[in-house]
Protein backbone atom coordinates (compact mmCIF):
# COMPACT_ATOMS: atom_id res chain seq x y z
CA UNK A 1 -53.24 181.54 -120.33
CA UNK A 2 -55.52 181.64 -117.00
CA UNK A 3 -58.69 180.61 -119.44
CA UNK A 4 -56.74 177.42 -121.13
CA UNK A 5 -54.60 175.96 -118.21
CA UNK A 6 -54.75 172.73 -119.01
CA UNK A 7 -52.51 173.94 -122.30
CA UNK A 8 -50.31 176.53 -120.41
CA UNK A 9 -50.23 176.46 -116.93
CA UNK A 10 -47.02 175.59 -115.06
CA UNK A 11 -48.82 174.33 -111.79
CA UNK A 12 -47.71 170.39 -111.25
CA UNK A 13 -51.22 169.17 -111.20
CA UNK A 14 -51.55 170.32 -115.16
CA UNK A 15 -48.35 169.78 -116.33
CA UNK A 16 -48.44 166.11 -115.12
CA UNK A 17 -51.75 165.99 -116.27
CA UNK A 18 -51.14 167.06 -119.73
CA UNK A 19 -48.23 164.63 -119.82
CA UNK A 20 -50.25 161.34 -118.90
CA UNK A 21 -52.75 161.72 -121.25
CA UNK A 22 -50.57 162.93 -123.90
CA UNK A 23 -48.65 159.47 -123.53
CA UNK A 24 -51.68 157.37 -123.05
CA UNK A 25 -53.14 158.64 -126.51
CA UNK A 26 -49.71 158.23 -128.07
CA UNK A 27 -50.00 154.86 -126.27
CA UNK A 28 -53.77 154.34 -127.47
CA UNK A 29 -53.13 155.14 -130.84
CA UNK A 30 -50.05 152.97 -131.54
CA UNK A 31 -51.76 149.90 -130.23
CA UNK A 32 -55.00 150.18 -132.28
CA UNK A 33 -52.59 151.37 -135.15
CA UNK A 34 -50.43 148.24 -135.92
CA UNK A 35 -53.20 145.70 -134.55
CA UNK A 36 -54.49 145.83 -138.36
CA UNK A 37 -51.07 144.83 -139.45
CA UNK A 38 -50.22 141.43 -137.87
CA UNK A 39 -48.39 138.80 -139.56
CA UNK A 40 -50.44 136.84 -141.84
CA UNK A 41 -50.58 133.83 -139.80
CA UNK A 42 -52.59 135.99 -137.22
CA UNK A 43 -54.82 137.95 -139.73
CA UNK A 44 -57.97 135.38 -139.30
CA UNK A 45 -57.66 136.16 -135.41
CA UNK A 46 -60.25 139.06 -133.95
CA UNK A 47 -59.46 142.62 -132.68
CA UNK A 48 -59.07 141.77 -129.32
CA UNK A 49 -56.54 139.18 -129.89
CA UNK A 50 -54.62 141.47 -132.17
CA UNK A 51 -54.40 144.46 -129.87
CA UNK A 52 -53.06 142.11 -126.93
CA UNK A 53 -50.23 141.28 -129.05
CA UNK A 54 -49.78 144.71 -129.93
CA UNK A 55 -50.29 146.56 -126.80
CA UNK A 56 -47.67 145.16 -124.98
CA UNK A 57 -45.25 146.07 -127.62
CA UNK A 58 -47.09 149.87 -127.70
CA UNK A 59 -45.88 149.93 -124.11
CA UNK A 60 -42.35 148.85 -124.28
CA UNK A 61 -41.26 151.78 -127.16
CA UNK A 62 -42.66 154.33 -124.78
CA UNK A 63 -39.77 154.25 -123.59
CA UNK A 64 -37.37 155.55 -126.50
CA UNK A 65 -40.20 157.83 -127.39
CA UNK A 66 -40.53 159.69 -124.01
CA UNK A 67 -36.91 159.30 -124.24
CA UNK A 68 -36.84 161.76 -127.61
CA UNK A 69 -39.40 163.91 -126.75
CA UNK A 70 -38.07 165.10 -123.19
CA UNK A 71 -34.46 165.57 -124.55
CA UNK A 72 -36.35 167.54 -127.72
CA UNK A 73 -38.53 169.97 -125.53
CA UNK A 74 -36.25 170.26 -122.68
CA UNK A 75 -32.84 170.24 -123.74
CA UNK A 76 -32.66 171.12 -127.54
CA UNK A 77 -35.67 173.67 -128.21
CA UNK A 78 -35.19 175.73 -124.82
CA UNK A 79 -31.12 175.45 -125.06
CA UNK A 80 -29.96 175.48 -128.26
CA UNK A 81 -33.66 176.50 -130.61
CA UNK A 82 -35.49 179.59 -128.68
CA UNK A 83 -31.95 180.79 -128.21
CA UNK A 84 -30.49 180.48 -132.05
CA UNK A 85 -28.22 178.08 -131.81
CA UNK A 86 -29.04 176.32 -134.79
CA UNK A 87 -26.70 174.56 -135.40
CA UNK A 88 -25.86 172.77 -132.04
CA UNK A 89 -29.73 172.04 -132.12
CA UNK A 90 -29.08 170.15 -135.44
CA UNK A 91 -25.90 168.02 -134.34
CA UNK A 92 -27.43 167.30 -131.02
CA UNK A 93 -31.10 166.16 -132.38
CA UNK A 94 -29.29 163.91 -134.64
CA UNK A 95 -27.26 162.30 -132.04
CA UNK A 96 -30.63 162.55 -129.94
CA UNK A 97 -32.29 160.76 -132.82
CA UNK A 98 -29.77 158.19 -132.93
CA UNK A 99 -29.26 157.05 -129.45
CA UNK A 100 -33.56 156.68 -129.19
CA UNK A 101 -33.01 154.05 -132.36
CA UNK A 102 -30.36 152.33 -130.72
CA UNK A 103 -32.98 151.96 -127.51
CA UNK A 104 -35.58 151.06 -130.10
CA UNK A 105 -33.56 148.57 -132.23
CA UNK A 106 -32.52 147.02 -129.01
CA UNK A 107 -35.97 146.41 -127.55
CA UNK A 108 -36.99 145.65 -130.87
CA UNK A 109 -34.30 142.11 -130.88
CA UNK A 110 -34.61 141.12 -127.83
CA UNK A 111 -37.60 141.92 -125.60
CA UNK A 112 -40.07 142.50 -128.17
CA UNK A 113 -39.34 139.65 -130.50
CA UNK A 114 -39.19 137.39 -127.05
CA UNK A 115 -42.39 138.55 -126.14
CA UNK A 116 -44.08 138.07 -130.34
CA UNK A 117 -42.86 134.51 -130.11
CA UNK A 118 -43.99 134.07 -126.74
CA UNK A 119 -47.96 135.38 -127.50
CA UNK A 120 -47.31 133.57 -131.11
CA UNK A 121 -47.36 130.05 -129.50
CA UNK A 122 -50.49 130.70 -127.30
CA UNK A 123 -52.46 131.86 -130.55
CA UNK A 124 -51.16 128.97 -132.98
CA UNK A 125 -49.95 126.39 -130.72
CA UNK A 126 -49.93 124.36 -133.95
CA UNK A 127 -46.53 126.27 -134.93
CA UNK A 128 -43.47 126.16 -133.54
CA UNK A 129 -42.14 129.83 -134.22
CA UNK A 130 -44.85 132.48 -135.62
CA UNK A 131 -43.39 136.19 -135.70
CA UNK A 132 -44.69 139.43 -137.07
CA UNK A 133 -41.28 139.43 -138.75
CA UNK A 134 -38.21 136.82 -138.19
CA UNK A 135 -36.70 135.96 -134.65
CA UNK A 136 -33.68 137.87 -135.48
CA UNK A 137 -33.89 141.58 -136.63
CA UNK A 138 -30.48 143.34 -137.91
CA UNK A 139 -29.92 146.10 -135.40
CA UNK A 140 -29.60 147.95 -138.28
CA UNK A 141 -33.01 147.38 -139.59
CA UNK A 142 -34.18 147.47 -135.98
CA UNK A 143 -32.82 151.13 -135.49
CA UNK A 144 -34.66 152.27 -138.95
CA UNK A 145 -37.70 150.39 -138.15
CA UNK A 146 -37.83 152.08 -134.64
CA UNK A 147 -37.34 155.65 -136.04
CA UNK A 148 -40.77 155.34 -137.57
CA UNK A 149 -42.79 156.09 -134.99
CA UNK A 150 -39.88 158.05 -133.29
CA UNK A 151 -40.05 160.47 -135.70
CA UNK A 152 -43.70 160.76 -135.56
CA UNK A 153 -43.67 161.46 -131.89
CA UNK A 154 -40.47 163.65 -131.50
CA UNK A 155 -41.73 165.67 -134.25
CA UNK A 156 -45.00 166.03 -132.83
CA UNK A 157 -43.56 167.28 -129.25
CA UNK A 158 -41.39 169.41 -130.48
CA UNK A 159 -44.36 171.45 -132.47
CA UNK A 160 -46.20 171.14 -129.59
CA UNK A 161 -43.24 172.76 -127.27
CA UNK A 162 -42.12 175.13 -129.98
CA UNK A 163 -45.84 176.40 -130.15
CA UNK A 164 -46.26 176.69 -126.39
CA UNK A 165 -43.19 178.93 -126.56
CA UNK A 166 -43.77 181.19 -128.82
CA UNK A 167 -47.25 182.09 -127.74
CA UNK A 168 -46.01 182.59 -124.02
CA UNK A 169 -43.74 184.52 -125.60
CA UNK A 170 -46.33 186.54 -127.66
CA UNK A 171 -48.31 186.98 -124.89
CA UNK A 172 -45.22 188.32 -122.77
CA UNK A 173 -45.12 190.66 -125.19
CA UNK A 174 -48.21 191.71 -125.14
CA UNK A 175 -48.84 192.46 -121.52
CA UNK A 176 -45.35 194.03 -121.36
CA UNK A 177 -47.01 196.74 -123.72
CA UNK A 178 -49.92 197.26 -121.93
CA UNK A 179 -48.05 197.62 -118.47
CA UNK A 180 -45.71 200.13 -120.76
CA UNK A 181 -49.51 201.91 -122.14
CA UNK A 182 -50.61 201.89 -118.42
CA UNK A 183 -47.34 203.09 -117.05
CA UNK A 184 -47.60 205.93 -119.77
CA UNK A 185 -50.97 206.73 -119.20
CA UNK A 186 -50.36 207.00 -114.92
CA UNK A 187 -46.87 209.28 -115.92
CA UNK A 188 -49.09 211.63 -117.89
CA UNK A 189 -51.60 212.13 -115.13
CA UNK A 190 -48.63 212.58 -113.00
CA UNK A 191 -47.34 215.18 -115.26
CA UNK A 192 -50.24 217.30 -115.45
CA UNK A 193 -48.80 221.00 -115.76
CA UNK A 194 -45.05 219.81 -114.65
CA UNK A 195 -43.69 223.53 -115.83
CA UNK A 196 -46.30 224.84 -113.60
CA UNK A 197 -44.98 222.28 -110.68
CA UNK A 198 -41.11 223.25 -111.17
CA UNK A 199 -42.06 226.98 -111.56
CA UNK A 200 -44.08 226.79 -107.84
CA UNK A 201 -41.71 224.59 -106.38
CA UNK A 202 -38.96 227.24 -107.22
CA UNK A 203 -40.62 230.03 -105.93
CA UNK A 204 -41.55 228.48 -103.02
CA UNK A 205 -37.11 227.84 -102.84
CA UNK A 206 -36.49 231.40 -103.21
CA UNK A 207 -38.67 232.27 -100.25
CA UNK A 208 -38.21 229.41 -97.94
CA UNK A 209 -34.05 230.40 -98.34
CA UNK A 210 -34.22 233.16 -96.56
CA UNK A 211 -36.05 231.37 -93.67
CA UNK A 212 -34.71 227.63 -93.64
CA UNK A 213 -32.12 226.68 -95.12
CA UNK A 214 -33.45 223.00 -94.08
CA UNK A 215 -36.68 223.82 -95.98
CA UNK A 216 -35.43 225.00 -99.07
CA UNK A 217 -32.71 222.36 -99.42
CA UNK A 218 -35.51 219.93 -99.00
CA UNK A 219 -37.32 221.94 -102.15
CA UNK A 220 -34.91 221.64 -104.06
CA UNK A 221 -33.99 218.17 -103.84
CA UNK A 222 -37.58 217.09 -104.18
CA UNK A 223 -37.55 219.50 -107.52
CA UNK A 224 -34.78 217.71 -108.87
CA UNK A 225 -36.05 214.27 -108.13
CA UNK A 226 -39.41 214.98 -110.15
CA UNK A 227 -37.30 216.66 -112.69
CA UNK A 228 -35.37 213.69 -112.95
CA UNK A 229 -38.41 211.18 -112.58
CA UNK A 230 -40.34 213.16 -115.67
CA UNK A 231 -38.09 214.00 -117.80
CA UNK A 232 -35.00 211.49 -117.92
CA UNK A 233 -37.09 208.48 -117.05
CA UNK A 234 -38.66 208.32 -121.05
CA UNK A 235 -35.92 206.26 -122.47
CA UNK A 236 -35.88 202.58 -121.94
CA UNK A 237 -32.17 202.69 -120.32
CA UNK A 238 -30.74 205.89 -118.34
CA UNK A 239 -26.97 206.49 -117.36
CA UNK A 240 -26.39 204.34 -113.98
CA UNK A 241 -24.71 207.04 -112.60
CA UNK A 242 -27.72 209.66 -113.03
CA UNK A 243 -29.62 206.62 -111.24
CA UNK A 244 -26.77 206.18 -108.33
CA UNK A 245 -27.59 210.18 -108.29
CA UNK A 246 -31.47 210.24 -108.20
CA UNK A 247 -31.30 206.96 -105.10
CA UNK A 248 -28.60 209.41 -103.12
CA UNK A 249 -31.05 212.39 -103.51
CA UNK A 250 -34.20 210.49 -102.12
CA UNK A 251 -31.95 208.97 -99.31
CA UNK A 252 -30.80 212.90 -98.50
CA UNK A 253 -34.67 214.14 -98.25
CA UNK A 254 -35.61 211.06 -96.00
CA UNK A 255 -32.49 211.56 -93.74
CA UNK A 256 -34.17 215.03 -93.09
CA UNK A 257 -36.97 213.71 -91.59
CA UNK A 258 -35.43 211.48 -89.19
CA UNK A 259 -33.27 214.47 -88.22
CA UNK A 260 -30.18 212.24 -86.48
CA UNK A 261 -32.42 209.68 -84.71
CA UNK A 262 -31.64 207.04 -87.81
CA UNK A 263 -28.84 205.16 -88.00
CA UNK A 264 -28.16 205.32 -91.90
CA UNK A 265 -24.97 203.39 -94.05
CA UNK A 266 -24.77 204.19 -97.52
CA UNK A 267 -22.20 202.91 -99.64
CA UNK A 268 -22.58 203.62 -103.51
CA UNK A 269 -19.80 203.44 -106.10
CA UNK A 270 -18.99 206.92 -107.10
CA UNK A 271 -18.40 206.45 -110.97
CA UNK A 272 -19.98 203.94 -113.28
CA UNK A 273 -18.96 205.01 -116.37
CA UNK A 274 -20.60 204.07 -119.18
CA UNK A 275 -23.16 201.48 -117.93
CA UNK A 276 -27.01 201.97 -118.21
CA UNK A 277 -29.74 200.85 -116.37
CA UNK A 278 -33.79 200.53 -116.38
CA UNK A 279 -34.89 203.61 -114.64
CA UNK A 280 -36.65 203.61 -111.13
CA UNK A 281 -35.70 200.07 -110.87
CA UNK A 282 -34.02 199.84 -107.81
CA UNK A 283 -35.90 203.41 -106.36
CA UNK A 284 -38.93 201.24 -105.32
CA UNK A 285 -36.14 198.31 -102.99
CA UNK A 286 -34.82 201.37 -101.22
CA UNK A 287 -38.17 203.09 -100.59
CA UNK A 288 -39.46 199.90 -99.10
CA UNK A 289 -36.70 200.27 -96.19
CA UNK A 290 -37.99 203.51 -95.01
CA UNK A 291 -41.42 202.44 -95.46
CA UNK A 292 -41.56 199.20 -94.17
CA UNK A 293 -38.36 199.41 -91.64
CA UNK A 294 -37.36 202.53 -90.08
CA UNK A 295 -40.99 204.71 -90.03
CA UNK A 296 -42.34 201.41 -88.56
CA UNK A 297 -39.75 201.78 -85.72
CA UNK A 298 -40.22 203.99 -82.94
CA UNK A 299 -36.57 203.89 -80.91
CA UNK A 300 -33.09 203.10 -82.77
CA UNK A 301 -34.48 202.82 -86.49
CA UNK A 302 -31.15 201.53 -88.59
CA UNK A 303 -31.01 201.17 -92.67
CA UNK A 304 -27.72 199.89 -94.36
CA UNK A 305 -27.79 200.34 -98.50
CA UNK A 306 -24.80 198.69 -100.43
CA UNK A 307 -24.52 198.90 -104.17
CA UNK A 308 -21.23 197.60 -105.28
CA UNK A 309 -20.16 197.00 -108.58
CA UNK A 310 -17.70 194.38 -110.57
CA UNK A 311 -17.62 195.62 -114.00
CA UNK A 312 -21.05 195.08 -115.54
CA UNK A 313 -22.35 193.51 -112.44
CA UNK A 314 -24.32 195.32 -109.94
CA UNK A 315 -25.04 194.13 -106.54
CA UNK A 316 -27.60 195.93 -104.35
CA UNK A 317 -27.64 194.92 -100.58
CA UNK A 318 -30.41 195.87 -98.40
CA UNK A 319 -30.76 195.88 -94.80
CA UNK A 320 -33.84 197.18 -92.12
CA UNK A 321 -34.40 196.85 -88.70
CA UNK A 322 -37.72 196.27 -88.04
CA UNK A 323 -40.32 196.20 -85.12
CA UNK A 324 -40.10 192.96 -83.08
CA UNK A 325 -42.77 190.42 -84.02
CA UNK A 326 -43.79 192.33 -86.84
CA UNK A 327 -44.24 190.31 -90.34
CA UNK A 328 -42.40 191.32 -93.31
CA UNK A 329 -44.45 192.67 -96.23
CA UNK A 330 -44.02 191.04 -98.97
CA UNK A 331 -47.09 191.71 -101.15
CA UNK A 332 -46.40 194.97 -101.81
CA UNK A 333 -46.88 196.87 -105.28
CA UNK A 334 -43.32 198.58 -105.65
CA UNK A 335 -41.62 195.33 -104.95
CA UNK A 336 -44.14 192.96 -106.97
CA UNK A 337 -43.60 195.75 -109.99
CA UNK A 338 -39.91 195.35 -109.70
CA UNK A 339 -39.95 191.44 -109.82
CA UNK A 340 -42.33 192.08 -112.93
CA UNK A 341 -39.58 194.36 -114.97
CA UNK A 342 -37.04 192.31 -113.97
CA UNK A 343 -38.05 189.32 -115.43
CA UNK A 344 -39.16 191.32 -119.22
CA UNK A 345 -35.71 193.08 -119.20
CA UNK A 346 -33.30 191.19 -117.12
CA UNK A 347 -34.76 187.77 -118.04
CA UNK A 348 -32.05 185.38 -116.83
CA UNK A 349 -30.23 187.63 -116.20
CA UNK A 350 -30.46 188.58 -112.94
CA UNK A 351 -31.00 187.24 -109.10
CA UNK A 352 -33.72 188.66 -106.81
């Protein structure tokens, strides 16, 4: 998408861009279009004169054409089409279809044919009324006239939207599995030998019991959070509870090293029942208050961490002190990786 932006990118300057000169050539083309078919009073007359009759007019129907297109590519394909509601898309892009007729058919009798007669006299002064067709056009025939070229153009937009969206939606795809290869291929180099990990770690639990109790409880919980971390993490959803469970355990271990100088409130729900959850999703937000907040503080560090939950919503709350006059972070690689699986799991369906 980077190497093409004047086709994908989002930035104003391109999509604004893209817009005018899509509507100029629409514009362009419609004017040199039905300049070779003028009434045959004005067929003897040159180019030049032909396209000023017809470029004015060109102008005028941009406006149930842009009309069409924005309530096709905005309101129909991304509402009712991406999401497979077919058949709302079909009763609302014939009502769409028939309200940008009614515009056109309108125009059509009254500003258009005022402005034909009016350029008519100034080429053939020698007639009294000259028209490309008569002074008074059925709406009817208006509307069906109009949906010529409002076909052409709403069909043409919306192949040009629905082709946009499925290759940004291809490409999604696409780097979503090669964050998923990456984040494989950094798990296995983190799991180099795990049985010989778990097997030290407990030995080094049976011998630090005897010694510290602080030590060993500290062993253990660290052992369980890599168990946890390597072996229950594989599957694309976990049990929330087990991930309520793994957040407590990492709070415990960092409680231990601010012995009782932190002032820590933790308030998780104790059951979840049956909900699951994208592992080591919300791991990283909690991390990032003991990183960023309390070990920045020397005197009175404080975190609060609120999960709440109303049936199959889940609301995380986090708050830090932090040193006086020092800047938030907000580039880091936990947090910007947690924005980034939000939005290919949680897609609208979730607020950061």
């Amino acid at each position: 998408m980077d190497s093409l932006p004047f086709v994908f990118s989002n930035q104003p300057k391109w999509r604004v861009l893209r817009h005018v000169v899509f509507w100029f050539s629409w514009f362009i083309f419609q004017a040199f279009l039905y300049s070779f078919s003028p009434s045959p009073a004005l067929q003897q007359k040159s180019f030049l004169v032909r396209i000023s009759l017809t470029a004015p007019e060109s102008l005028i129907y941009l406006v149930p054409h842009m009309f069409l297109a924005y309530s096709l590519m905005y309101i129909v394909i991304p509402r009712f089409v991406i999401t497979g509601k077919y058949g709302s898309a079909l009763v609302l892009t014939t009502f769409i279809f028939v309200i940008a007729a009614l515009i056109s058919g309108m125009l059509s009798i009254t500003i258009i044919d005022y402005l034909r007669n009016f350029r008519s006299h100034q080429f053939l002064p020698d007639k009294k009324i000259v028209h490309y067709q008569p002074l008074y056009v059925p709406l009817g025939g208006a509307m069906l006239a109009g949906l010529r070229g409002a076909i052409t153009i709403g069909g043409l937009a919306a192949a040009i939207k629905l082709m946009k969206c499925f290759y940004e939606k291809e490409q999604a795809a696409l780097n979503m599995e090669k964050d998923k290869v990456n984040a494989e291929l950094q798990m296995l180099k983190a799991q180099l030998h795990p049985h010989f990990l778990f097997n030290t770690l407990n030995n080094i639990y049976s011998y630090t019991q005897d010694v510290s109790v602080v030590a060993s409880n500290m062993i253990f919980g660290l052992s369980e959070l890599l168990r946890y971390m390597l072996y229950e993490c594989n599957q694309p959803f976990v049990p929330l509870d087990k991930e309520i469970k793994m957040i407590g355990d990492y709070i415990a271990l960092e409680k231990v090293r601010y012995d009782a100088h932190l002032d820590l409130s933790v308030n998780m729900p104790e059951s979840s029942g049956t909900l699951r959850i994208a592992p080591l999703l919300l791991l990283p937000l909690v991390e990032n208050c003991f990183k960023h907040g309390a070990s920045k503080m020397i005197r009175d560090p404080w975190i609060s961490i609120e999960l709440t939950l109303d049936e199959t919503v889940l609301v995380m709350k986090l708050v830090n002190g932090k040193v006086p006059g020092l800047k938030a972070s907000s580039s880091g690689i936990g947090t910007a990786n947690t924005q980034k699986r939000l939005d290919l799991i949680y897609a609208g369906k979730y607020e950061f």
